[in-house]
N, C-alpha and C. Protein backbone atom coordinates (compact mmCIF):
# COMPACT_ATOMS: atom_id res chain seq x y z
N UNK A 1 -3.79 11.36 9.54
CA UNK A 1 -2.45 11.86 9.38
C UNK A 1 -1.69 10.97 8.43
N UNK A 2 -1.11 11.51 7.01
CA UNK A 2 -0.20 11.15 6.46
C UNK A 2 0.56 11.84 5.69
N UNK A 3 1.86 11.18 5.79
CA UNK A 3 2.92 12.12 4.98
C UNK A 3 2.85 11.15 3.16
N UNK A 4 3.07 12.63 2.79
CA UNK A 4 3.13 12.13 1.08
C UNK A 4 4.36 12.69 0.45
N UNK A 5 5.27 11.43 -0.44
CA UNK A 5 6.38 11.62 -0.56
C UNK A 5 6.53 12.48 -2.30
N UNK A 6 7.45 13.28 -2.40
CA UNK A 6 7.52 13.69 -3.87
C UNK A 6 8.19 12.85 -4.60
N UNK A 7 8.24 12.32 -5.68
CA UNK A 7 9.46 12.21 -6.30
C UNK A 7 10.73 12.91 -5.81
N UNK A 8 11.72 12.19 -5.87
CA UNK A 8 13.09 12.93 -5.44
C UNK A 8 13.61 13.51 -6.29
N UNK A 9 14.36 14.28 -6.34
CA UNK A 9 15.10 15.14 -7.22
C UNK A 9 17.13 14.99 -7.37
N UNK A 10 17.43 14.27 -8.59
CA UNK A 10 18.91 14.30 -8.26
C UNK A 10 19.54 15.46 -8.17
N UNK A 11 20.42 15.95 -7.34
CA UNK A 11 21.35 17.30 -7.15
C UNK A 11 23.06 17.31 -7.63
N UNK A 12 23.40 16.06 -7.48
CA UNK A 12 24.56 15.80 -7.80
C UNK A 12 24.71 14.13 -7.10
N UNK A 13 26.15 14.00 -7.82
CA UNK A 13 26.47 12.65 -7.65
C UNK A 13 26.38 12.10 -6.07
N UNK A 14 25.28 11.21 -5.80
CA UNK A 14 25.18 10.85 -4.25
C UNK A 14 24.39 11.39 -3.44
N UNK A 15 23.81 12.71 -4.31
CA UNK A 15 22.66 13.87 -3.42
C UNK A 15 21.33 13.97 -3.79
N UNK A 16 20.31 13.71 -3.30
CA UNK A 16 18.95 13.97 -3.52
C UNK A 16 18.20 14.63 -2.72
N UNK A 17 17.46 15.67 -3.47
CA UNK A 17 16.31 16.30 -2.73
C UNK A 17 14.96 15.60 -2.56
N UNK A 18 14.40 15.26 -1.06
CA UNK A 18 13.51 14.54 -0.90
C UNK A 18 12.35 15.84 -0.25
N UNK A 19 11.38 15.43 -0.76
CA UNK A 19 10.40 16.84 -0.83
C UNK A 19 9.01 15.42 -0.07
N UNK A 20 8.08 16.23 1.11
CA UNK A 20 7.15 15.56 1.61
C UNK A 20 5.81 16.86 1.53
N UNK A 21 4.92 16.27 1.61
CA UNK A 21 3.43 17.06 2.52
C UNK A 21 2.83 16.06 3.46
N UNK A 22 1.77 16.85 3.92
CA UNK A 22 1.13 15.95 5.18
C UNK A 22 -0.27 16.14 4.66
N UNK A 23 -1.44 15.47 4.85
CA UNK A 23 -2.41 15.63 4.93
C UNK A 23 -3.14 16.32 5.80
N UNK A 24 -2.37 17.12 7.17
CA UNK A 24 -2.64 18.31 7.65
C UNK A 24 -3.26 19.40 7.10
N UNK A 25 -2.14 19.32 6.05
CA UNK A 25 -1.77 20.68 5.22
C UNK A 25 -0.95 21.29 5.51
N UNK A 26 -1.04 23.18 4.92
CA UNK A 26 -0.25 23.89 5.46
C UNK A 26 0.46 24.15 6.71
N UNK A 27 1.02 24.34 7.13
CA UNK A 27 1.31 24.26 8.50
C UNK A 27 1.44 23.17 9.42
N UNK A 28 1.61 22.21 8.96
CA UNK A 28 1.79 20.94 9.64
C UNK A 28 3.40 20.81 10.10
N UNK A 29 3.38 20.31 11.00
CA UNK A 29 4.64 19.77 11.70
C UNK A 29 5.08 18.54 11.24
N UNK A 30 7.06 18.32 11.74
CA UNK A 30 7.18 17.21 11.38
C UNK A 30 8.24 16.77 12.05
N UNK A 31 8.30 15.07 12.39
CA UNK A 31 9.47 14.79 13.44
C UNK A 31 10.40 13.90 12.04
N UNK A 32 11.28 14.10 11.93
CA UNK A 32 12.14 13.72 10.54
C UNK A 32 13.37 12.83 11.60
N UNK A 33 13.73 11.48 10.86
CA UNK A 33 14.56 10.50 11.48
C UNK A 33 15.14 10.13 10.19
N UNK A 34 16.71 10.32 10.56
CA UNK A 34 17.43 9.77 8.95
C UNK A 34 18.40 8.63 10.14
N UNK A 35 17.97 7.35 9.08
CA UNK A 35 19.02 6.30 9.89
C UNK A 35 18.33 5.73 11.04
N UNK A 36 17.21 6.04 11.66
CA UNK A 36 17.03 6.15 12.97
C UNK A 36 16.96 6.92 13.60
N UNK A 37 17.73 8.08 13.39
CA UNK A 37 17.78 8.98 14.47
C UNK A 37 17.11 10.06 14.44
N UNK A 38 16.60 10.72 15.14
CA UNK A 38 16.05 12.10 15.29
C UNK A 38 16.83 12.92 14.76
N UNK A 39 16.73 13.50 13.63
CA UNK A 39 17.66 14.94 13.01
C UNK A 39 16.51 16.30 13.31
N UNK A 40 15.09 16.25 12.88
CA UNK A 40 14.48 17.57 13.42
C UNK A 40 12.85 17.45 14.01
N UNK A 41 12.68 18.19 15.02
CA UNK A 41 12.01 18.28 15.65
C UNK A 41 10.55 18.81 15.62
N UNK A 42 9.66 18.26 15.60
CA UNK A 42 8.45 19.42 14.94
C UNK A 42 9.04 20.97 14.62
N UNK A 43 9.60 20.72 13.00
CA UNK A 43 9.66 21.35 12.62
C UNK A 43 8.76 21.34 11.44
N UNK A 44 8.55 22.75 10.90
CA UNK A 44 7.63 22.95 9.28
C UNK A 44 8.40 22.50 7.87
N UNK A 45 9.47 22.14 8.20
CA UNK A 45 10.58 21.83 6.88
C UNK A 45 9.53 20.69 6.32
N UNK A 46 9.67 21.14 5.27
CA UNK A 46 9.05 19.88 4.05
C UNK A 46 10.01 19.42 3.12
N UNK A 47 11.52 19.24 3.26
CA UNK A 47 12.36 18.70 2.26
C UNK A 47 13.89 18.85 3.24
N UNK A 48 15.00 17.82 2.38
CA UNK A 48 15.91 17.79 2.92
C UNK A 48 16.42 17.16 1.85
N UNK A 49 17.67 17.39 1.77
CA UNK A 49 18.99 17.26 1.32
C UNK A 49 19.58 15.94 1.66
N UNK A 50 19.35 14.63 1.30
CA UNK A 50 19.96 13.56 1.76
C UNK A 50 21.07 13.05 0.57
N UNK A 51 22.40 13.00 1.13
CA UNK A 51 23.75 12.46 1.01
C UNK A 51 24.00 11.00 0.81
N UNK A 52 24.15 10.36 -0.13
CA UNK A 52 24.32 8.42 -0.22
C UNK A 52 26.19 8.64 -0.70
N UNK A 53 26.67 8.59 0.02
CA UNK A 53 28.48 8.26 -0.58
C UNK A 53 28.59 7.31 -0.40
N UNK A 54 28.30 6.28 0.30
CA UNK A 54 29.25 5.29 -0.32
C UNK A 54 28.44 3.94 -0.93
N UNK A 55 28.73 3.45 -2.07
CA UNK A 55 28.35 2.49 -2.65
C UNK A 55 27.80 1.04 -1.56
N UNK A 56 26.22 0.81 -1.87
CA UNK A 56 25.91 -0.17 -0.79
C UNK A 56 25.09 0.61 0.26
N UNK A 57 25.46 1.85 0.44
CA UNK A 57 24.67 2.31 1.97
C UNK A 57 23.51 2.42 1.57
N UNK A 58 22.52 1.88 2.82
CA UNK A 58 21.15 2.62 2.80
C UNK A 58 20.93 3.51 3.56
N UNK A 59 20.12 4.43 3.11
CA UNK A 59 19.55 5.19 3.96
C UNK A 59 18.33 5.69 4.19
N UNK A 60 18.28 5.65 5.50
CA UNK A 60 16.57 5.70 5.69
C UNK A 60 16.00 6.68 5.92
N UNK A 61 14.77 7.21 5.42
CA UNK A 61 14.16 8.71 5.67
C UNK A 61 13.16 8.45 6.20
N UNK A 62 12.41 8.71 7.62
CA UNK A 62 11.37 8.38 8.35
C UNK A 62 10.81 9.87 8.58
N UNK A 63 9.36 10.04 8.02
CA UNK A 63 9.04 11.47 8.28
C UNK A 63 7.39 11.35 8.61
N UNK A 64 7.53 12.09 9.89
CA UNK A 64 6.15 11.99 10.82
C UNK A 64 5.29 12.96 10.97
N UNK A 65 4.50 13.25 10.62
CA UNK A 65 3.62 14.78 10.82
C UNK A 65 2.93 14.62 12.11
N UNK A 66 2.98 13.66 13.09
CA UNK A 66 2.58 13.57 14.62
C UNK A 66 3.79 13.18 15.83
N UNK A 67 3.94 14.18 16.90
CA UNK A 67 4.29 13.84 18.06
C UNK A 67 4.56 12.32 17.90
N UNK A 68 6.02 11.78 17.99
CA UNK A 68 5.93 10.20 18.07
C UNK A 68 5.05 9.55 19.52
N UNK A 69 5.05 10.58 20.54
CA UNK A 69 4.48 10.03 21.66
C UNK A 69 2.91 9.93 21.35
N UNK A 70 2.66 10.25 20.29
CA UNK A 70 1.10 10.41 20.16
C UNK A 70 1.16 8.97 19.10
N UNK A 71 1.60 8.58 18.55
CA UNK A 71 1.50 7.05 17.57
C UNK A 71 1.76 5.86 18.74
N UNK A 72 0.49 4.92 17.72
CA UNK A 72 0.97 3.63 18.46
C UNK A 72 2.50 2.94 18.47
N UNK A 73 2.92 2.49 18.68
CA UNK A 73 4.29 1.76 18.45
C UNK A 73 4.25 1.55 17.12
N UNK A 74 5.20 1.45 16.20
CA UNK A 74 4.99 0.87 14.85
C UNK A 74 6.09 0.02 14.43
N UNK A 75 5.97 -1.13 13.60
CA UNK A 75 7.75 -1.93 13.38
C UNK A 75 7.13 -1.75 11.69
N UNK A 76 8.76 -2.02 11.42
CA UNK A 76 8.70 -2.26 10.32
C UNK A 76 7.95 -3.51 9.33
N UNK A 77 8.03 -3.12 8.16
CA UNK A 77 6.72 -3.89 7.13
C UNK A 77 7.93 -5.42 6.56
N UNK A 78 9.63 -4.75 6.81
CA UNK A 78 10.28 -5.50 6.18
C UNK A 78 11.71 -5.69 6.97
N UNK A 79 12.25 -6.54 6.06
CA UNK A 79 13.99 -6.87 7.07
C UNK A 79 14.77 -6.14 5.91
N UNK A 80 16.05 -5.97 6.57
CA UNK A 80 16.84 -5.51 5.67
C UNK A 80 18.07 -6.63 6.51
N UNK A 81 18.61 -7.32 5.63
CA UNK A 81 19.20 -8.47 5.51
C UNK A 81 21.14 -7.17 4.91
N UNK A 82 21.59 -7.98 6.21
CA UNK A 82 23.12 -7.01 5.96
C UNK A 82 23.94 -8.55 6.54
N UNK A 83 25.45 -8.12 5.18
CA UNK A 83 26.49 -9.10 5.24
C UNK A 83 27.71 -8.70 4.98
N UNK A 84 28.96 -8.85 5.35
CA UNK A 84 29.83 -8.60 4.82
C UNK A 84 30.57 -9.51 3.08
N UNK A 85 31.19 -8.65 2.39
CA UNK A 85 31.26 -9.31 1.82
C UNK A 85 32.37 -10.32 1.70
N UNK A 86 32.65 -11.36 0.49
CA UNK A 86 33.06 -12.64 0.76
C UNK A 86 34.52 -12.40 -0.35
N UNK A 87 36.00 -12.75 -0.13
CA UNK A 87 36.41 -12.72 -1.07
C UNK A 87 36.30 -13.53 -2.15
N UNK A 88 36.93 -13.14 -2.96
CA UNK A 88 36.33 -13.85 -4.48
C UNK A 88 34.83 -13.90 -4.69
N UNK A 89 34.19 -13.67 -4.35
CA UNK A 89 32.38 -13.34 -4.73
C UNK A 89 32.21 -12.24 -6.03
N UNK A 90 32.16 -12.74 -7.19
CA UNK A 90 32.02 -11.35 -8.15
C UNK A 90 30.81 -11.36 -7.75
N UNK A 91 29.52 -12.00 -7.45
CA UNK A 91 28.08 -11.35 -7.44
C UNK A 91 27.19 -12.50 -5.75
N UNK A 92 26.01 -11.87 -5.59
CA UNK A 92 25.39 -13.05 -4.55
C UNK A 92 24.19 -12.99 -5.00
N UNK A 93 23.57 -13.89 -5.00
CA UNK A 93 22.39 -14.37 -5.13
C UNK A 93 21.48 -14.28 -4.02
N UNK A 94 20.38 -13.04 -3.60
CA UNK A 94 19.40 -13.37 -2.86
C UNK A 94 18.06 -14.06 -2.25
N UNK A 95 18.06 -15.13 -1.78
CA UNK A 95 16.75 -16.04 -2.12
C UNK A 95 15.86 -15.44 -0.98
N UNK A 96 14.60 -16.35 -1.54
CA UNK A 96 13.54 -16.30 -0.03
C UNK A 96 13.19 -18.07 -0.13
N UNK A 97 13.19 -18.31 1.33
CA UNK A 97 12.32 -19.71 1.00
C UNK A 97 10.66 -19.61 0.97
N UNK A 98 10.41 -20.07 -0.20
CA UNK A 98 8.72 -19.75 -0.31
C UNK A 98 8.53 -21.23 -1.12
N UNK A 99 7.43 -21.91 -0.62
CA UNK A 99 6.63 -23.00 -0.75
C UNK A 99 7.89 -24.08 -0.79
N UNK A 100 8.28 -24.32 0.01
CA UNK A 100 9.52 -25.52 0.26
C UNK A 100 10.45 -25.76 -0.69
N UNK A 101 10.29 -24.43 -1.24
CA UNK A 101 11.92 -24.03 -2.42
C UNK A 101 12.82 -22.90 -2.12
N UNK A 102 13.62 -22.72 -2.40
CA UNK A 102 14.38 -21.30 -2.13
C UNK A 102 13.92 -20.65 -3.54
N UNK A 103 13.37 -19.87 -3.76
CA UNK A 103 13.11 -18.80 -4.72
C UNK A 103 14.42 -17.32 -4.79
N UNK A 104 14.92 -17.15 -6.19
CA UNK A 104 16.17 -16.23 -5.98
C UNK A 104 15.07 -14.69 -6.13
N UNK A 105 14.95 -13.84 -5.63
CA UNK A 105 14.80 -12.91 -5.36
C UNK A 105 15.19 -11.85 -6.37
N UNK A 106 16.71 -11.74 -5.84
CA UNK A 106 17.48 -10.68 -6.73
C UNK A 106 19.14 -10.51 -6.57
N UNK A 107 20.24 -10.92 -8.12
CA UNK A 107 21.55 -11.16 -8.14
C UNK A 107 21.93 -9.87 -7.69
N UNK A 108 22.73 -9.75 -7.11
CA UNK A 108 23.87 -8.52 -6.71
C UNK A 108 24.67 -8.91 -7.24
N UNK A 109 25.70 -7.36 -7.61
CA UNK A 109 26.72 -7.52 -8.15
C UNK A 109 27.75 -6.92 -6.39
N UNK A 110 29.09 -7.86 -6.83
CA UNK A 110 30.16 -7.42 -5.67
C UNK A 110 30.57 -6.27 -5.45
N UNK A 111 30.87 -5.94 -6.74
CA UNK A 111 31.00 -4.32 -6.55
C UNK A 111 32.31 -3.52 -5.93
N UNK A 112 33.14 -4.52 -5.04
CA UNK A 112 34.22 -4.31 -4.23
C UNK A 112 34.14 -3.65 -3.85
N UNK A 113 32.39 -3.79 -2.88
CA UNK A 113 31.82 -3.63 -1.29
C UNK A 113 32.54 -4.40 -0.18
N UNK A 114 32.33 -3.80 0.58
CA UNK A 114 32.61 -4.45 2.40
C UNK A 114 31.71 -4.72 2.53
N UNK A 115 30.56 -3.93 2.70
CA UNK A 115 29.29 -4.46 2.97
C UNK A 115 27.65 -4.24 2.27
N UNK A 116 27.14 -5.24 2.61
CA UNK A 116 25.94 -4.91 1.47
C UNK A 116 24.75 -5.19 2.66
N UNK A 117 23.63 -4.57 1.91
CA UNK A 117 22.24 -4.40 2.85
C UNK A 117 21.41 -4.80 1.71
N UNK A 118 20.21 -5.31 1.77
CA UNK A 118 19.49 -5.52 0.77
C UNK A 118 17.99 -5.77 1.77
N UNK A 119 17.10 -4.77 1.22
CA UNK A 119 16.00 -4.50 1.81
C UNK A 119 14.52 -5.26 1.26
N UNK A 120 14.00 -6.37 1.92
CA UNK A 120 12.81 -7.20 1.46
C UNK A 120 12.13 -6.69 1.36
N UNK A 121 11.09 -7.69 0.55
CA UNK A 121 9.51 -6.72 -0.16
C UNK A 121 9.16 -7.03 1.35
N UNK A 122 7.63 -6.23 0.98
CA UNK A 122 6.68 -6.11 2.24
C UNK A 122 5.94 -7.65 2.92
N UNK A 123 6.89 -8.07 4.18
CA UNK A 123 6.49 -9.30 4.56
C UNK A 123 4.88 -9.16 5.15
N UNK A 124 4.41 -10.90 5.26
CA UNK A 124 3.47 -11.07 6.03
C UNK A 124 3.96 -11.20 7.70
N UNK A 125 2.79 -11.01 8.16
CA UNK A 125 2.43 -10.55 9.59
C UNK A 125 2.33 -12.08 10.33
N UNK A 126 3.03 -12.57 11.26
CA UNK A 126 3.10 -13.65 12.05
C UNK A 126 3.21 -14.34 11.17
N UNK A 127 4.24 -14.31 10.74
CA UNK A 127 4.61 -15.66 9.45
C UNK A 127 6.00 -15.82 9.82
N UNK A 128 6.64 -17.43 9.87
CA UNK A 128 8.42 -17.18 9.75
C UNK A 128 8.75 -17.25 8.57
N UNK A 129 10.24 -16.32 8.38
CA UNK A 129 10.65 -15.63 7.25
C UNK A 129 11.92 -16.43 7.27
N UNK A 130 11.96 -16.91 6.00
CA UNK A 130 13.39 -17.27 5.89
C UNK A 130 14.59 -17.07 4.08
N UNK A 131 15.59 -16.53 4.98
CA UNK A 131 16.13 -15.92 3.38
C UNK A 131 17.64 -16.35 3.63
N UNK A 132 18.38 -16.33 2.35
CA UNK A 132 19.46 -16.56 2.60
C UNK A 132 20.46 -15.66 1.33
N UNK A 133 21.72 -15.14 1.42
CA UNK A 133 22.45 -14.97 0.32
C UNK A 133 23.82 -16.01 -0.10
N UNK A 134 24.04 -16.30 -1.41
CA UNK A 134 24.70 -17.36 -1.82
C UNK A 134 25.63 -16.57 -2.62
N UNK A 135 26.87 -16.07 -2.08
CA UNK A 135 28.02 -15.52 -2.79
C UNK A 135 28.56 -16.82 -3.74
N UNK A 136 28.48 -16.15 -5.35
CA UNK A 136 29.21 -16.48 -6.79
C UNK A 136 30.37 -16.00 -6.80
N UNK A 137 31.19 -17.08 -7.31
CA UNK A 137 32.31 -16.60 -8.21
C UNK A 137 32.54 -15.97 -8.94
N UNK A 138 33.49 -15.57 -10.06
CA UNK A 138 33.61 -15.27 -11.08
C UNK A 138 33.09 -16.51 -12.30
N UNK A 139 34.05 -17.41 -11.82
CA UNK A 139 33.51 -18.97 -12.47
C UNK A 139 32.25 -19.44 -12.29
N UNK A 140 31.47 -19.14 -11.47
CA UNK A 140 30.20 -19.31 -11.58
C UNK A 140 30.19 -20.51 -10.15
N UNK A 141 31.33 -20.86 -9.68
CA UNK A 141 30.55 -21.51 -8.06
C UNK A 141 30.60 -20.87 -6.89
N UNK A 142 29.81 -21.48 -6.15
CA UNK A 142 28.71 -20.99 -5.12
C UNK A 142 29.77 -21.16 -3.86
N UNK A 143 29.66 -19.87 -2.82
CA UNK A 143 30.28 -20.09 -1.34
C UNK A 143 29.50 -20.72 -1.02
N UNK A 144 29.33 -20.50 0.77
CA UNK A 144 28.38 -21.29 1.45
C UNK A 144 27.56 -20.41 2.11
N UNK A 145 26.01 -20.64 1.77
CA UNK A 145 25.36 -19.56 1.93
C UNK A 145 25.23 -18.21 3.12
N UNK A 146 24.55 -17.48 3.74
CA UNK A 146 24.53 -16.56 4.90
C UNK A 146 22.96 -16.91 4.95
N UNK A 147 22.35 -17.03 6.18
CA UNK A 147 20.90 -17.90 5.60
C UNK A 147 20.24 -17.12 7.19
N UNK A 148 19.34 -16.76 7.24
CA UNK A 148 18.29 -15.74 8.29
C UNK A 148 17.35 -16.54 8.51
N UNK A 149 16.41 -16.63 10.22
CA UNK A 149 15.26 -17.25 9.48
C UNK A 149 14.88 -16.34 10.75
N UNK A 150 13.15 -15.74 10.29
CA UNK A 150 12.74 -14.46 11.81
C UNK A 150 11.19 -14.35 11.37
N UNK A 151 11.04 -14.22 12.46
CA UNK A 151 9.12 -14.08 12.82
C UNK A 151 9.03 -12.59 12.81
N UNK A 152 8.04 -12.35 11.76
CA UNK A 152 7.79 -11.58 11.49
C UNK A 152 6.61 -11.01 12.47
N UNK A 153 6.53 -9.34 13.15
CA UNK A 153 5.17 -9.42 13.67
C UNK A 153 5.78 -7.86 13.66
N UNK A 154 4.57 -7.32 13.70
CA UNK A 154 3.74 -5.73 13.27
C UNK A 154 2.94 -5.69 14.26
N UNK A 155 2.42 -4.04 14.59
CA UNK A 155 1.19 -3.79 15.36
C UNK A 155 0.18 -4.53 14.81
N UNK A 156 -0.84 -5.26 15.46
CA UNK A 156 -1.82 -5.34 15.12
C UNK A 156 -2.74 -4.44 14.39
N UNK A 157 -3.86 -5.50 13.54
CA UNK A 157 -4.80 -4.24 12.92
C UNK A 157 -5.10 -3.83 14.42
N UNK A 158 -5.99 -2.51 14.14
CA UNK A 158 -7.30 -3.12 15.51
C UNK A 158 -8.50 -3.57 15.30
N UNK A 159 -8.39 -4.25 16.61
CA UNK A 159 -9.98 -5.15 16.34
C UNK A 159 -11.08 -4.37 15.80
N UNK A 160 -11.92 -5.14 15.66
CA UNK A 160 -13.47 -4.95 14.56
C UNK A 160 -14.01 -5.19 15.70
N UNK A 161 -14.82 -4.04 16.75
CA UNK A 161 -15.67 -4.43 17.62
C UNK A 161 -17.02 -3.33 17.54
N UNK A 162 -18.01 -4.06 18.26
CA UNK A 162 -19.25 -3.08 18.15
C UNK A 162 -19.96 -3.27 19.55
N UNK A 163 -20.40 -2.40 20.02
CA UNK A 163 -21.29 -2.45 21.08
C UNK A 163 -23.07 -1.67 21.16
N UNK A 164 -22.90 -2.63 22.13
CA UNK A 164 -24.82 -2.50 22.31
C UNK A 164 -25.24 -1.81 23.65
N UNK A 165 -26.54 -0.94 23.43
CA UNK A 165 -26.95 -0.69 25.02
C UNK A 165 -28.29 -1.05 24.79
N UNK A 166 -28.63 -1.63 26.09
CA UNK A 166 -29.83 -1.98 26.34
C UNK A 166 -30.60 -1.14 27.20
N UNK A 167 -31.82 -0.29 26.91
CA UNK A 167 -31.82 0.72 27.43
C UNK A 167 -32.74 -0.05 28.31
N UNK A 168 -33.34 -0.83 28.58
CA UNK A 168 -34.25 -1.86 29.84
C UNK A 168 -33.51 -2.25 30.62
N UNK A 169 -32.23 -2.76 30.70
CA UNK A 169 -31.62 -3.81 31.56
C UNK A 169 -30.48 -2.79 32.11
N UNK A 170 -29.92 -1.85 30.98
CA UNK A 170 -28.62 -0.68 31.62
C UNK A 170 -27.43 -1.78 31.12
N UNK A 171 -27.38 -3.09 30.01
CA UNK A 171 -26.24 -3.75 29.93
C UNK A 171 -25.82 -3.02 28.62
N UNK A 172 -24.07 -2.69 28.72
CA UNK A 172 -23.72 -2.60 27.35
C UNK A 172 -22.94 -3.86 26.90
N UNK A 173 -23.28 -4.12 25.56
CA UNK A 173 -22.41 -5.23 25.64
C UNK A 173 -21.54 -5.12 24.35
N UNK A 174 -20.13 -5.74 23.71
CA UNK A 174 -19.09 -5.57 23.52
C UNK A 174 -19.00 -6.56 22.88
N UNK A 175 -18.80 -6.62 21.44
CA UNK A 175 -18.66 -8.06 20.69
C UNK A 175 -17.52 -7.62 19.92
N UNK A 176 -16.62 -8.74 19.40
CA UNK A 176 -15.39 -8.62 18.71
C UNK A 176 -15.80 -9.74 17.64
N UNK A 177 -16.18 -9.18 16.18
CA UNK A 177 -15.87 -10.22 14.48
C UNK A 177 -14.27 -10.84 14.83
């Protein structure tokens, strides 16, 4: 089971048509979550109309071609790091700490947002994560940073196991690589 996303389609200022299939195929069902939330229900809809007004928002399109009660649990691959913003900040600087440096990521502009979200690449699995944003001036100095630090953890793969029967003894036995 997987859903495959189209290219989106712009409709107007703030509006996109988001178009999916499933590897079902025809007739496949789908549980659709914008934001989180449940909007439709195994239904056959393969597209929707999603709305972005206001500058800064994200929004999330989660689309399932299986019963959620039928999936393992799943978390996300990434953080999405949210702040309010700072006065006087024309821009912020996003870092990650990677190899005992802060590495900048990616500048934002202020924008004369309230609030900003900014969504990380795809973290590793049982690793701690640490990021921070450093609101700029106009003049070019630095507030004092907003700084995260979080353990990252995902479903497990599943294990790599194989088993044996012994057709003399009646033992099966159960090994895990």
């Amino acid at each position: 089971m997987a859903v495959t996303f189209a290219e989106p389609s712009y409709l107007a200022p703030g509006q996109w048509l988001i178009s999916w299939s499933s590897s079902f195929g025809a007739g496949a069902h789908f549980w659709i979550y914008l934001n989180g939330e449940l909007v439709e229900e195994d239904t056959p809809t393969t597209s929707m109309v999603v709305a972005m007004t206001t500058p800064g928002d994200l929004t999330e399109l989660e689309v399932l071609d299986a019963a959620p009660e039928s999936l393992d649990p799943a978390y996300p691959s990434r953080a999405h790091l949210g702040w309010y913003g700072v006065d006087g900040a024309a821009s912020y600087r996003v870092e990650e700490y990677v190899g005992a440096a802060w590495t900048e990521r990616k500048p934002l502009n202020a924008e004369d947002a309230d609030f900003f979200v900014f969504r990380t690449r795809v973290l590793e699995d049982s690793t701690v994560h640490q990021w921070r944003v450093v609101p700029v001036g106009a003049n070019g100095n630095e507030g004092t940073p907003l700084t995260w630090s979080f353990l990252m953890v995902r479903r497990p793969d599943p294990p790599d196991v194989t088993f044996s029967y012994d057709e003399g003894t009646g033992e099966v036995t159960v090994a895990s690589a």
